[in-house]
N, C-alpha and C. Protein backbone atom coordinates (compact mmCIF):
# COMPACT_ATOMS: atom_id res chain seq x y z
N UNK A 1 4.67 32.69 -22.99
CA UNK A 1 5.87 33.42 -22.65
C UNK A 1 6.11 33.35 -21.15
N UNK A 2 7.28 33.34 -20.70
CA UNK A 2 7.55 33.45 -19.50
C UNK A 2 8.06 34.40 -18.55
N UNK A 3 7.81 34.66 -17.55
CA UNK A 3 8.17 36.42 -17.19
C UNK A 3 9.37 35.79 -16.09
N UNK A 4 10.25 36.85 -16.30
CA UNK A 4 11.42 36.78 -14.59
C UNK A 4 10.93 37.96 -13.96
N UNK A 5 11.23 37.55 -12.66
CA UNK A 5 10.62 38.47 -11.43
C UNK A 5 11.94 38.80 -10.84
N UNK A 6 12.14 40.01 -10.82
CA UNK A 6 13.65 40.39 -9.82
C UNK A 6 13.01 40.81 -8.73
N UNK A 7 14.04 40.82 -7.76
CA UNK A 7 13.74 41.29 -6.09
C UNK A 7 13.39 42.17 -5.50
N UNK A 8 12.89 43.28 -6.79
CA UNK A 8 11.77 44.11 -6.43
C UNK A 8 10.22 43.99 -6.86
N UNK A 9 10.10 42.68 -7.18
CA UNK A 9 8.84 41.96 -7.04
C UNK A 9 8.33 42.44 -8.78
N UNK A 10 8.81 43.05 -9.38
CA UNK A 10 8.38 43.13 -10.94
C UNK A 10 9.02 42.04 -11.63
N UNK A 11 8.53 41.89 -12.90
CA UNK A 11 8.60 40.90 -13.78
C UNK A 11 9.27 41.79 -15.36
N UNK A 12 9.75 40.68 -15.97
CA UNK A 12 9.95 41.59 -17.21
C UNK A 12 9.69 39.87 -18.15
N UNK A 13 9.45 40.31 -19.71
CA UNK A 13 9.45 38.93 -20.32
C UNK A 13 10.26 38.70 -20.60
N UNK A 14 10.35 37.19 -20.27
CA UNK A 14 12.10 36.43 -20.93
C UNK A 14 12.36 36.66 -22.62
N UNK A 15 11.64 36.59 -23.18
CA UNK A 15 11.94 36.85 -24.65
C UNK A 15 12.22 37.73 -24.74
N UNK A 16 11.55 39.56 -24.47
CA UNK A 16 11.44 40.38 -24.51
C UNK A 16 12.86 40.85 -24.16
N UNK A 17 13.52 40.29 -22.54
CA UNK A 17 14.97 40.40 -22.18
C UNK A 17 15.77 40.11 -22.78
N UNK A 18 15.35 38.43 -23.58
CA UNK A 18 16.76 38.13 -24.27
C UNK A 18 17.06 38.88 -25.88
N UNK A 19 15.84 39.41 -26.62
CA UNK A 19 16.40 40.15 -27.72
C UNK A 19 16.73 41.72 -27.37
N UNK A 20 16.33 41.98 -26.20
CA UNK A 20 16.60 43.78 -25.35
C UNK A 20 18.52 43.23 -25.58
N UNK A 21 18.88 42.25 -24.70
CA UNK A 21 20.50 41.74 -24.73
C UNK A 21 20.89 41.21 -25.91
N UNK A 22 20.61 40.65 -26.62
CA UNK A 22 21.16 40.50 -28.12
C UNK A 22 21.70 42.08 -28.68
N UNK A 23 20.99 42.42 -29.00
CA UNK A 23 20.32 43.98 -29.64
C UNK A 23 21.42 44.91 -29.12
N UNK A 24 21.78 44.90 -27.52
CA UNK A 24 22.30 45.72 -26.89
C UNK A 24 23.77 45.42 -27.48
N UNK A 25 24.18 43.77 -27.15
CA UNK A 25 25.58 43.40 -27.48
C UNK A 25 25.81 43.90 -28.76
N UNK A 26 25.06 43.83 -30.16
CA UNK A 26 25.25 43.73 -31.18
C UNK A 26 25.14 45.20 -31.68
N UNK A 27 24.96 45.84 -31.07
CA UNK A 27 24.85 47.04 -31.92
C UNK A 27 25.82 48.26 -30.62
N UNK A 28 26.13 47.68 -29.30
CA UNK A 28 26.74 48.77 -28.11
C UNK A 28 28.82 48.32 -28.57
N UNK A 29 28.51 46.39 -28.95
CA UNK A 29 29.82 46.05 -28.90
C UNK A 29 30.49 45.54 -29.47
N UNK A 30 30.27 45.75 -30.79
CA UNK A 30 30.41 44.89 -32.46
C UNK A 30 31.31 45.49 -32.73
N UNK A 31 32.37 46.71 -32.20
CA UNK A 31 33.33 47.32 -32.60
C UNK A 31 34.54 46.32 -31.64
N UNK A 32 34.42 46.00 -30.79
CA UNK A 32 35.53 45.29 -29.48
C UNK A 32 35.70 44.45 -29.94
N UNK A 33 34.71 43.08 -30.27
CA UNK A 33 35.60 42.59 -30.62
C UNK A 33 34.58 41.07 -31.34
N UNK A 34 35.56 40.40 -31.83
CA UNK A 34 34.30 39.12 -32.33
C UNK A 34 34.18 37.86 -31.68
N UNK A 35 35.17 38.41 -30.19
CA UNK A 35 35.57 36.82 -29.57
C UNK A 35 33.62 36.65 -28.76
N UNK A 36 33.38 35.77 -29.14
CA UNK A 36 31.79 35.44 -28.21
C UNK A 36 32.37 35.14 -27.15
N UNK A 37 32.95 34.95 -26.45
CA UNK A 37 33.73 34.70 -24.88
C UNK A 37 33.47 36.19 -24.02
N UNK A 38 33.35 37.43 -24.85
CA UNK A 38 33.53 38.68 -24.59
C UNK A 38 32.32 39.16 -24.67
N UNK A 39 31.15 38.83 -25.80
CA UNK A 39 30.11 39.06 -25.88
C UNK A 39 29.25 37.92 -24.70
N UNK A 40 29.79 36.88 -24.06
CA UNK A 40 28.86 35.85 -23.34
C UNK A 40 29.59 36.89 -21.97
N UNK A 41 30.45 37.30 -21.88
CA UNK A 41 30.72 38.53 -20.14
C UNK A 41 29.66 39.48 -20.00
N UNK A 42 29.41 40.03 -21.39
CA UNK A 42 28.81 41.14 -21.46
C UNK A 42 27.29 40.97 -21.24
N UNK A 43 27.07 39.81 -21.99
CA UNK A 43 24.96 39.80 -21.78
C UNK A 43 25.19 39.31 -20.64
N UNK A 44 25.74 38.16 -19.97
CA UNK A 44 25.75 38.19 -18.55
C UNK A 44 25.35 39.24 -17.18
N UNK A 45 26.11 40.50 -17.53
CA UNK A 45 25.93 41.71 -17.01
C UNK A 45 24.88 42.36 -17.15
N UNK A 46 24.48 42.70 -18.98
CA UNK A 46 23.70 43.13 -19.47
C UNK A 46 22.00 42.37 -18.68
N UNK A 47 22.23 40.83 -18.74
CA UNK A 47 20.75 40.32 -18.22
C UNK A 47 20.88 40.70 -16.90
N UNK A 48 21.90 40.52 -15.75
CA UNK A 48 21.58 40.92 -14.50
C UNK A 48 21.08 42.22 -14.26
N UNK A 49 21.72 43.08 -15.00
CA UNK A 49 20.84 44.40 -14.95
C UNK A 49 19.33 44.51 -15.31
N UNK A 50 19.04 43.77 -16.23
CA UNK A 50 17.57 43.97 -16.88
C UNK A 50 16.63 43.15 -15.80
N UNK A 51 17.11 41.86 -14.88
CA UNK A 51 16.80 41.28 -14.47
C UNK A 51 16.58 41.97 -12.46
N UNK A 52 17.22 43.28 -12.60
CA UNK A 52 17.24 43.67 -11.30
C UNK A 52 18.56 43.15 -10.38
N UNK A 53 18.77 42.30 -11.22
CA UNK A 53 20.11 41.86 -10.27
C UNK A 53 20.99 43.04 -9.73
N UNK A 54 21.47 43.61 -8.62
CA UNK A 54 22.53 44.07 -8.77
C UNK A 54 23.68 44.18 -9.39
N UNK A 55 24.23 45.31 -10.48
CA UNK A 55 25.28 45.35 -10.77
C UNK A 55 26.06 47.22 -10.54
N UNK A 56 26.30 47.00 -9.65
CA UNK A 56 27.12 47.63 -9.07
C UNK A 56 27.40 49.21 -10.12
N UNK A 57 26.70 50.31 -9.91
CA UNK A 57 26.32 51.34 -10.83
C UNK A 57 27.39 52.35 -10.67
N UNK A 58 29.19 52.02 -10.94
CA UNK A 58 29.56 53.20 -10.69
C UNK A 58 30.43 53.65 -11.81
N UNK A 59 31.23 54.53 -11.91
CA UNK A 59 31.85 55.85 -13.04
C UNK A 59 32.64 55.08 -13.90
N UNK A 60 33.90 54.03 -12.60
CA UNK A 60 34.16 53.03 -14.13
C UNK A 60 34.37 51.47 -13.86
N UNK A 61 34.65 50.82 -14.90
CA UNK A 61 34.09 49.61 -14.53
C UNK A 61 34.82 48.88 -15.22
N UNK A 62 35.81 47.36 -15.20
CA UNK A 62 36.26 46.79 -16.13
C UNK A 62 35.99 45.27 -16.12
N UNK A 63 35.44 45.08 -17.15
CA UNK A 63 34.19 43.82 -17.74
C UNK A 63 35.32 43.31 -18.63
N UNK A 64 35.23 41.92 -18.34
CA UNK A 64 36.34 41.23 -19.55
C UNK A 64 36.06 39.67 -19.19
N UNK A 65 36.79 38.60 -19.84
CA UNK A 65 37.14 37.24 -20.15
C UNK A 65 38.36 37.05 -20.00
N UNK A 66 38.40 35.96 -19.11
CA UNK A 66 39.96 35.50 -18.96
C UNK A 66 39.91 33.96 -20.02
N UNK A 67 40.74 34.07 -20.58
CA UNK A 67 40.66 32.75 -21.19
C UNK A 67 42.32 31.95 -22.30
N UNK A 68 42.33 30.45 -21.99
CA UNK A 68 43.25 30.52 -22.40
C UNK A 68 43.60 30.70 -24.31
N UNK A 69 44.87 30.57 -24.65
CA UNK A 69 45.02 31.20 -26.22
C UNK A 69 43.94 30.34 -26.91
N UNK A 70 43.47 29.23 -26.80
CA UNK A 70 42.88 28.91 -27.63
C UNK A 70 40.99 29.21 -27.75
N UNK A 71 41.05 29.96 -26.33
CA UNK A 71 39.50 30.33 -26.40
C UNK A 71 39.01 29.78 -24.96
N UNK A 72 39.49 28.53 -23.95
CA UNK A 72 38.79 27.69 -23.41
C UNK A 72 39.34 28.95 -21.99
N UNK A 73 37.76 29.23 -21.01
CA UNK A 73 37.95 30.11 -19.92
C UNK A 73 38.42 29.71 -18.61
N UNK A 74 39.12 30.45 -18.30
CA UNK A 74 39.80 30.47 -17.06
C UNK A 74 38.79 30.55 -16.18
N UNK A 75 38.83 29.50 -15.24
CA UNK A 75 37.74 29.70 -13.94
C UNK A 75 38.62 30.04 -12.71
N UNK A 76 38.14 30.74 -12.06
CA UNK A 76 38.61 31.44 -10.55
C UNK A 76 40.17 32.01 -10.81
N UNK A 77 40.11 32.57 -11.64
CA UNK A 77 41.85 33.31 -12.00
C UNK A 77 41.43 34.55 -11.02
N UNK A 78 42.57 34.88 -10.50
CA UNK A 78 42.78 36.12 -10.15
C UNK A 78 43.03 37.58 -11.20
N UNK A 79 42.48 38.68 -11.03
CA UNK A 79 42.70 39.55 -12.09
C UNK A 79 42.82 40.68 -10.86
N UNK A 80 44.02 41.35 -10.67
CA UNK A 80 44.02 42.27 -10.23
C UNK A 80 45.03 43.68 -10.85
N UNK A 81 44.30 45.03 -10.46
CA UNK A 81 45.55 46.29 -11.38
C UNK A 81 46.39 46.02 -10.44
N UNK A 82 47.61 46.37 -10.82
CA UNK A 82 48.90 46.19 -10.39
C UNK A 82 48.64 48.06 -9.60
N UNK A 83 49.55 47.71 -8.47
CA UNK A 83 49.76 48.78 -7.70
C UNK A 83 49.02 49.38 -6.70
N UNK A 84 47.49 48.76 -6.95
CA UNK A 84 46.13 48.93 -6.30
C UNK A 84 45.63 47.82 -5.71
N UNK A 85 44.71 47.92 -4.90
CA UNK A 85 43.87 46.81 -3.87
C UNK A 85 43.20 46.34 -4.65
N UNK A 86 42.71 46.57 -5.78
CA UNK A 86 41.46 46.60 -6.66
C UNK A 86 41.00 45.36 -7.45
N UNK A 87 40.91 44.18 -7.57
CA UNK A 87 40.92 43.02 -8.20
C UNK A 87 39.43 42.23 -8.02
N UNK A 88 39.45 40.88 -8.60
CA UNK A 88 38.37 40.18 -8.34
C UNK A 88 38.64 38.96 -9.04
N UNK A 89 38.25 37.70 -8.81
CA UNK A 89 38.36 36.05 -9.65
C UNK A 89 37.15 36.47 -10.70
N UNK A 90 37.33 35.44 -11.68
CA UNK A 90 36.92 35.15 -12.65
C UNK A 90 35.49 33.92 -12.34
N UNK A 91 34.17 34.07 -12.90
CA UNK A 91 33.55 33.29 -12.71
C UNK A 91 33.50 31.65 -13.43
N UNK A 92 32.46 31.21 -13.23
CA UNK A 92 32.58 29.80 -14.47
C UNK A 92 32.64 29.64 -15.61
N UNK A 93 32.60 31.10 -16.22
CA UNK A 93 32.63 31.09 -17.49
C UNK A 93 33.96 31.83 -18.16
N UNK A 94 34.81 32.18 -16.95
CA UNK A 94 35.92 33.06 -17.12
C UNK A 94 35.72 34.52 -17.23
N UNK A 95 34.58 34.97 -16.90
CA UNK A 95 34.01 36.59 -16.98
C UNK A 95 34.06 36.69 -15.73
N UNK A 96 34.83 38.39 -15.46
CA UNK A 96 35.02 38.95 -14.32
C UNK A 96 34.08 40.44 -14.59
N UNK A 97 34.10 41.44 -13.20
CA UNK A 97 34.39 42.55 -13.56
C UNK A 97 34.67 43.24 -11.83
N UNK A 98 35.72 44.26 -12.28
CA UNK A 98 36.17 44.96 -11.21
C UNK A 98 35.54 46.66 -11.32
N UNK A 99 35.31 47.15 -10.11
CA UNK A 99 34.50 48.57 -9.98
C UNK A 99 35.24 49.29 -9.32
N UNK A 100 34.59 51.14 -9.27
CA UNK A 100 35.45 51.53 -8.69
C UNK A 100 36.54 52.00 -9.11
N UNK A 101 36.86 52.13 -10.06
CA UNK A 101 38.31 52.51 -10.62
C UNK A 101 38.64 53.74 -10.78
N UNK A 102 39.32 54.26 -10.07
CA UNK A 102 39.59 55.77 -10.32
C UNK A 102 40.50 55.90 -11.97
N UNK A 103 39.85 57.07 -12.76
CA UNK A 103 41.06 57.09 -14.01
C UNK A 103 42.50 57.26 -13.97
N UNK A 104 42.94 55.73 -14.63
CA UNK A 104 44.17 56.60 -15.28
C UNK A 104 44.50 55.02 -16.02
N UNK A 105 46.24 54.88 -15.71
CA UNK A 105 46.24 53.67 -17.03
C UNK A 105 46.66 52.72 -15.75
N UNK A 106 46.37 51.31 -15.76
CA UNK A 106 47.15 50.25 -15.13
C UNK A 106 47.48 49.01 -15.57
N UNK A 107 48.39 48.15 -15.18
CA UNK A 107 48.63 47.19 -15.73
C UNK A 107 48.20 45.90 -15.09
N UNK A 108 47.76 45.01 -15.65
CA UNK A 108 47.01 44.07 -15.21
C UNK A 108 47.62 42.72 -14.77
N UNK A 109 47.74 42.48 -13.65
CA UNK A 109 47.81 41.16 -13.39
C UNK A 109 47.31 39.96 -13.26
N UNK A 110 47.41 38.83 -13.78
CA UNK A 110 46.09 37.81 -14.20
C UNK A 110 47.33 36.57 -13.22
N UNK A 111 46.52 35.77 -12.36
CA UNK A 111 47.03 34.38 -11.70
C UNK A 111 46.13 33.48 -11.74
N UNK A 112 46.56 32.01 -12.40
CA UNK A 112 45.39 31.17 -11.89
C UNK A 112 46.19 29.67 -11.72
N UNK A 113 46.01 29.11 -10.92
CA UNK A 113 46.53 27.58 -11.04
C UNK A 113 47.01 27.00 -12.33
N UNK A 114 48.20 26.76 -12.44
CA UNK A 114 48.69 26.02 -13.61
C UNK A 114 49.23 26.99 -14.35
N UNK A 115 48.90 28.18 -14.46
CA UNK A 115 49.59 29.59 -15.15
C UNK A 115 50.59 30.33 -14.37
N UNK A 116 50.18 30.14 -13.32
CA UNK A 116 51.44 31.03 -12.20
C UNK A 116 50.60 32.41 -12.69
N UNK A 117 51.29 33.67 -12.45
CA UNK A 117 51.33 35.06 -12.20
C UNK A 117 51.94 35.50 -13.52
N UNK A 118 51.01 36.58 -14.38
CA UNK A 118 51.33 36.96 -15.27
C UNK A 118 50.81 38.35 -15.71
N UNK A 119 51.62 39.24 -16.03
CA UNK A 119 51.51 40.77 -15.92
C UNK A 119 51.05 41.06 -17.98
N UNK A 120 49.96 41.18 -17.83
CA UNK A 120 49.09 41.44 -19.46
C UNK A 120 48.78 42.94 -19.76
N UNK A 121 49.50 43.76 -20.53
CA UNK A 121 49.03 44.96 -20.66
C UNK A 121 49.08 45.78 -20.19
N UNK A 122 48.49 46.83 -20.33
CA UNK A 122 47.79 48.04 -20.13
C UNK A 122 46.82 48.13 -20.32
N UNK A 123 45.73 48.72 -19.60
CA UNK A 123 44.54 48.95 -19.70
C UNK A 123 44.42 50.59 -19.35
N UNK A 124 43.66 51.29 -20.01
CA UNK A 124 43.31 52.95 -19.48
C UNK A 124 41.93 52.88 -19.30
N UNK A 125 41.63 53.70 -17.97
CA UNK A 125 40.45 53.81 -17.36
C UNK A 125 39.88 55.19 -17.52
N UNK A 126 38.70 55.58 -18.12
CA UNK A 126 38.25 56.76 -18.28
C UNK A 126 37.21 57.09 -17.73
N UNK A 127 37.00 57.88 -17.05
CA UNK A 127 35.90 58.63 -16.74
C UNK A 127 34.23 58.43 -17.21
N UNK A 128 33.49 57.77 -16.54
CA UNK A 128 31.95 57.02 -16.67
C UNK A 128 32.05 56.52 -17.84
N UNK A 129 32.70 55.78 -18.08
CA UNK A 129 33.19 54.39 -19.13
C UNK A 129 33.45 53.51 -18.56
N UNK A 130 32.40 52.90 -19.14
CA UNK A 130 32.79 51.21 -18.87
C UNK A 130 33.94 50.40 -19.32
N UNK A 131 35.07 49.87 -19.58
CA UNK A 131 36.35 49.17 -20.22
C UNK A 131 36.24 47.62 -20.64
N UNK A 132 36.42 47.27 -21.55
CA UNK A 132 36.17 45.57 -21.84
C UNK A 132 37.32 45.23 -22.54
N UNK A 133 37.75 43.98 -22.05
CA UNK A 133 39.05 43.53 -22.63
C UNK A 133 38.84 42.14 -22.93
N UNK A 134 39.70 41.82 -23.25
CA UNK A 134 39.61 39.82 -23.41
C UNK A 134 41.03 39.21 -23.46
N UNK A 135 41.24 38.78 -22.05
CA UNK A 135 42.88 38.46 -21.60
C UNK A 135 42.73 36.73 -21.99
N UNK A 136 44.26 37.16 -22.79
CA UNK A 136 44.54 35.53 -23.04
C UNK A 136 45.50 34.93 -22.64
N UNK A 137 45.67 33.87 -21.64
CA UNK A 137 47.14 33.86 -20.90
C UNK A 137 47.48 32.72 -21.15
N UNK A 138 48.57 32.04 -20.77
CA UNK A 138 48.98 30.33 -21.61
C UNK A 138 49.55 30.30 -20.38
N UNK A 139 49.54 28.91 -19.93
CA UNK A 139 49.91 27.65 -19.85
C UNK A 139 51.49 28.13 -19.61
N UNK A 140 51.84 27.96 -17.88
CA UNK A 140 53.11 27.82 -17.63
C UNK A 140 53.79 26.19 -17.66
């Protein structure tokens, strides 16, 4: 077996981590949704935490997938709430997440090369809840 060591010099086992993140997705987020695009944002997060990585510990939080209609992810899209400073790009896999969010409802703006600027939803932010979505934008 093989152990990961995070940057406070402990170890945890890789097996041990990856069914702790299975386990977690499958039984915390089997109600959201069945896109695996949404579940591959989430253990992402889920392993950096187990792994010591920093992930940013605050009241609310919005974890999602940018990706286009047919499933394939948006890399470096912009996702920001409308009306607020508050945003962040999308990684290589099209999983973002933005922190910090004071409650209430906002609407989301998603930009990425080849899509132009496009206003998706509503999202409501609640109080030490985490929020997960899965934005699908097409092809301008």
């Amino acid at each position: 077996m093989s152990e990961i060591e995070n940057e406070n010099g402990s170890s945890i086992d890789e097996e041990f981590a990856n069914m702790a993140i299975k386990d977690f997705i499958n039984t915390q987020f089997a109600t959201i949704s069945e896109d695996s695009n949404v579940k591959t944002a989430i253990s992402i997060i889920v392993n950096k935490k187990l792994m010591g990585i920093p992930v940013i510990n605050v009241s609310d939080k919005l974890v999602g997938i940018v990706s286009e209609k047919d499933g394939n992810p948006i890399v470096a899209a912009n996702i920001i709430l409308e009306g607020t400073r508050l945003g962040c790009a999308s990684d290589h896999l099209g999983a973002f997440m933005i922190t910090k969010i004071p409650p209430g409802e906002y609407a989301l703006i998603v930009s990425a090369p080849n899509y132009g600027k496009q206003k998706i939803g509503k999202v409501i932010m609640k109080p030490n809840k985490t929020t997960v979505v899965a934005l699908k934008i097409k092809k301008k």
